[in-house]
Protein backbone atom coordinates (compact mmCIF):
# COMPACT_ATOMS: atom_id res chain seq x y z
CA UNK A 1 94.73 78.45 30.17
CA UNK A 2 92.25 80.83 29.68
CA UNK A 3 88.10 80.46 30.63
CA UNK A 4 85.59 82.95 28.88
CA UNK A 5 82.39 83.84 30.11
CA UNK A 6 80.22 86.01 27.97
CA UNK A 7 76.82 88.25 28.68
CA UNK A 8 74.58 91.04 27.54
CA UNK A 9 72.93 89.59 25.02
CA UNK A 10 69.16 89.82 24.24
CA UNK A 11 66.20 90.74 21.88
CA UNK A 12 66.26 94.27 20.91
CA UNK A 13 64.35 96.32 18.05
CA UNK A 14 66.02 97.46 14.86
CA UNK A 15 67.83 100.35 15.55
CA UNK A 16 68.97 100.07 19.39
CA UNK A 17 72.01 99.48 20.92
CA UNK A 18 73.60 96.49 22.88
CA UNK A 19 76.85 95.98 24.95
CA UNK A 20 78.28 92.51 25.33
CA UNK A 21 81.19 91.81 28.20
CA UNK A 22 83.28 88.90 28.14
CA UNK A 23 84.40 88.05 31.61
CA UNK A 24 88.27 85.69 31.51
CA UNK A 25 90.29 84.10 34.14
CA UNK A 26 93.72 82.93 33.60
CA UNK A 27 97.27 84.66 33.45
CA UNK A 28 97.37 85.03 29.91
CA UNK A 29 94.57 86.92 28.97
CA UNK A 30 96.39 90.23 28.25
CA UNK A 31 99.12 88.66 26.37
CA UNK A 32 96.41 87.57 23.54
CA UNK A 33 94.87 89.34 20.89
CA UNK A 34 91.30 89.37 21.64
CA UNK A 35 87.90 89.11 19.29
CA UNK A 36 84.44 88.46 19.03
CA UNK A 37 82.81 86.10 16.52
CA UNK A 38 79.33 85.47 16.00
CA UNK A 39 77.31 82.63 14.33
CA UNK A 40 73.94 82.73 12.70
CA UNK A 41 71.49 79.64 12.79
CA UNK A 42 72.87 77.60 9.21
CA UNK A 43 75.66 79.68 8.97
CA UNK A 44 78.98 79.61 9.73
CA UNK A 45 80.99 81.80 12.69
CA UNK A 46 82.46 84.81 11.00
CA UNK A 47 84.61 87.68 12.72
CA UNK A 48 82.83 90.41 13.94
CA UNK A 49 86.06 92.69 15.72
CA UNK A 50 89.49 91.86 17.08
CA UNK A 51 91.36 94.33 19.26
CA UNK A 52 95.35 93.53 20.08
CA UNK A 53 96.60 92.89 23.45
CA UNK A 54 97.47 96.00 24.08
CA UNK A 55 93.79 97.57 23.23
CA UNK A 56 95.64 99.20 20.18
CA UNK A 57 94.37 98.97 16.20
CA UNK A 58 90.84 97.53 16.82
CA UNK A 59 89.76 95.49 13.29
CA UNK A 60 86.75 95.06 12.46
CA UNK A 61 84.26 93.33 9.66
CA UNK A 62 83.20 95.39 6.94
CA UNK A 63 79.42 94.56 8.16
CA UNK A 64 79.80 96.06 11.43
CA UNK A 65 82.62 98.83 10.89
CA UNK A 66 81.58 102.38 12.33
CA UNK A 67 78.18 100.84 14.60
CA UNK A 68 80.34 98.01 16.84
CA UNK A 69 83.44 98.82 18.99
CA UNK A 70 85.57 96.55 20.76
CA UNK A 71 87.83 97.53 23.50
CA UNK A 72 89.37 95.50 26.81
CA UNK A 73 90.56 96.11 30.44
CA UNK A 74 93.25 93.88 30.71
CA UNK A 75 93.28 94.75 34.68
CA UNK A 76 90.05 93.83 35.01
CA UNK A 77 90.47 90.84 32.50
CA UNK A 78 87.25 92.14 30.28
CA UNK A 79 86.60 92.29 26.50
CA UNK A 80 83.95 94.23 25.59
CA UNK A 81 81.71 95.04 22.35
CA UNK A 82 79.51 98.03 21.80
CA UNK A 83 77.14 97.22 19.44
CA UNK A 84 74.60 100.33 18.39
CA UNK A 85 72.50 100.67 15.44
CA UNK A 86 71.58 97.06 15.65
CA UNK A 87 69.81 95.46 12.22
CA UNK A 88 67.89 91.94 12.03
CA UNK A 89 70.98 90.38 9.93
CA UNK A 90 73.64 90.85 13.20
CA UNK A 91 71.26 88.38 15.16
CA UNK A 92 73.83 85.60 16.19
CA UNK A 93 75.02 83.82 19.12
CA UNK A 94 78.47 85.93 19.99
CA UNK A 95 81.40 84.28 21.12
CA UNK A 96 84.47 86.23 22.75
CA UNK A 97 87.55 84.42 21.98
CA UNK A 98 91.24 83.76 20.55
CA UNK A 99 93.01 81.79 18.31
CA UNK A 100 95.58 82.03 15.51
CA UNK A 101 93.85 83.90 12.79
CA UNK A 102 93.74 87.23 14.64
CA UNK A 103 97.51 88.74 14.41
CA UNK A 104 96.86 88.61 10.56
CA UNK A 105 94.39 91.00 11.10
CA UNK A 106 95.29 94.46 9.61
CA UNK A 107 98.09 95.39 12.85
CA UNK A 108 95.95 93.45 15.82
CA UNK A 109 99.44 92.58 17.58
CA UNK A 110 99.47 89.69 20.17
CA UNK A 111 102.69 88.65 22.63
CA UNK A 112 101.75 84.91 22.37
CA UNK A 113 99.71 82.95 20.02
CA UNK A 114 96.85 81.01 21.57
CA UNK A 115 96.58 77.06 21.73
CA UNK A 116 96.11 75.54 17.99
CA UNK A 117 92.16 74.92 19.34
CA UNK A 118 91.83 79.05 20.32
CA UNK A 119 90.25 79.78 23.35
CA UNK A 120 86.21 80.33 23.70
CA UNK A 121 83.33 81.35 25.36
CA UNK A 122 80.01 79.50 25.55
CA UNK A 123 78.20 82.35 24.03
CA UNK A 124 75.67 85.05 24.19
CA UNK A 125 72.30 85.29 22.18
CA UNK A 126 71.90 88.61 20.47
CA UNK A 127 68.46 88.66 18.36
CA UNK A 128 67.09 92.06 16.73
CA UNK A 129 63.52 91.76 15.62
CA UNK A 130 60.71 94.14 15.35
């Protein structure tokens, strides 16, 4: 069992920069492949970055490749996601989170797959406006 807590979100302006943490708690954390999601208001989630469980071969979405970068501290039991160059279409609530899709990810590499359901955070808000 694994509990996610997210944080750092908030409004920023076009342009700056953001970091997001995702707190866990349970055993397993470092033997999962790790990612962040994010949902827009009418839209559906979509992956934003995955990072193995390991650290190793970060993935990320075409739409955020080269400004966002993912990374974890498995001691610490932290995901985190750097987020600079921010641009009104990556407002989103962000999840931090796990689930079966991820391993298929370009060579994100996990020891254990995740519950059918995934594991999930409640969410941060990230808004960029002007």
């Amino acid at each position: 069992q694994v509990q996610l807590v997210e944080s750092g979100g908030g409004l920023v302006r076009p342009g700056d920069s953001l970091r997001l943490s995702c707190a866990a708690s349970g055993e397993s954390f470092s033997s999962y492949a790790m990612g962040w999601f994010r949902q827009a208001p009418g839209k559906e989630r979509e992956f934003v970055a995955a990072t193995s469980w390991n650290g190793g071969s970060p993935y990320y979405a075409d739409s955020v490749k080269g400004r966002f970068t993912i990374s974890r501290d498995n001691r610490k039991k932290t995901l985190s996601l750097e987020m600079n160059s921010l641009n009104p279409e990556d407002t989103a609530t962000y999840y931090c989170g796990t689930d079966r899709s991820l391993h298929k990810l370009g060579r994100i590499a996990t020891i254990q797959l995740p519950p059918a359901r995934g594991y999930w955070g409640q969410g941060t808000q990230v808004t960029v406006s002007s």
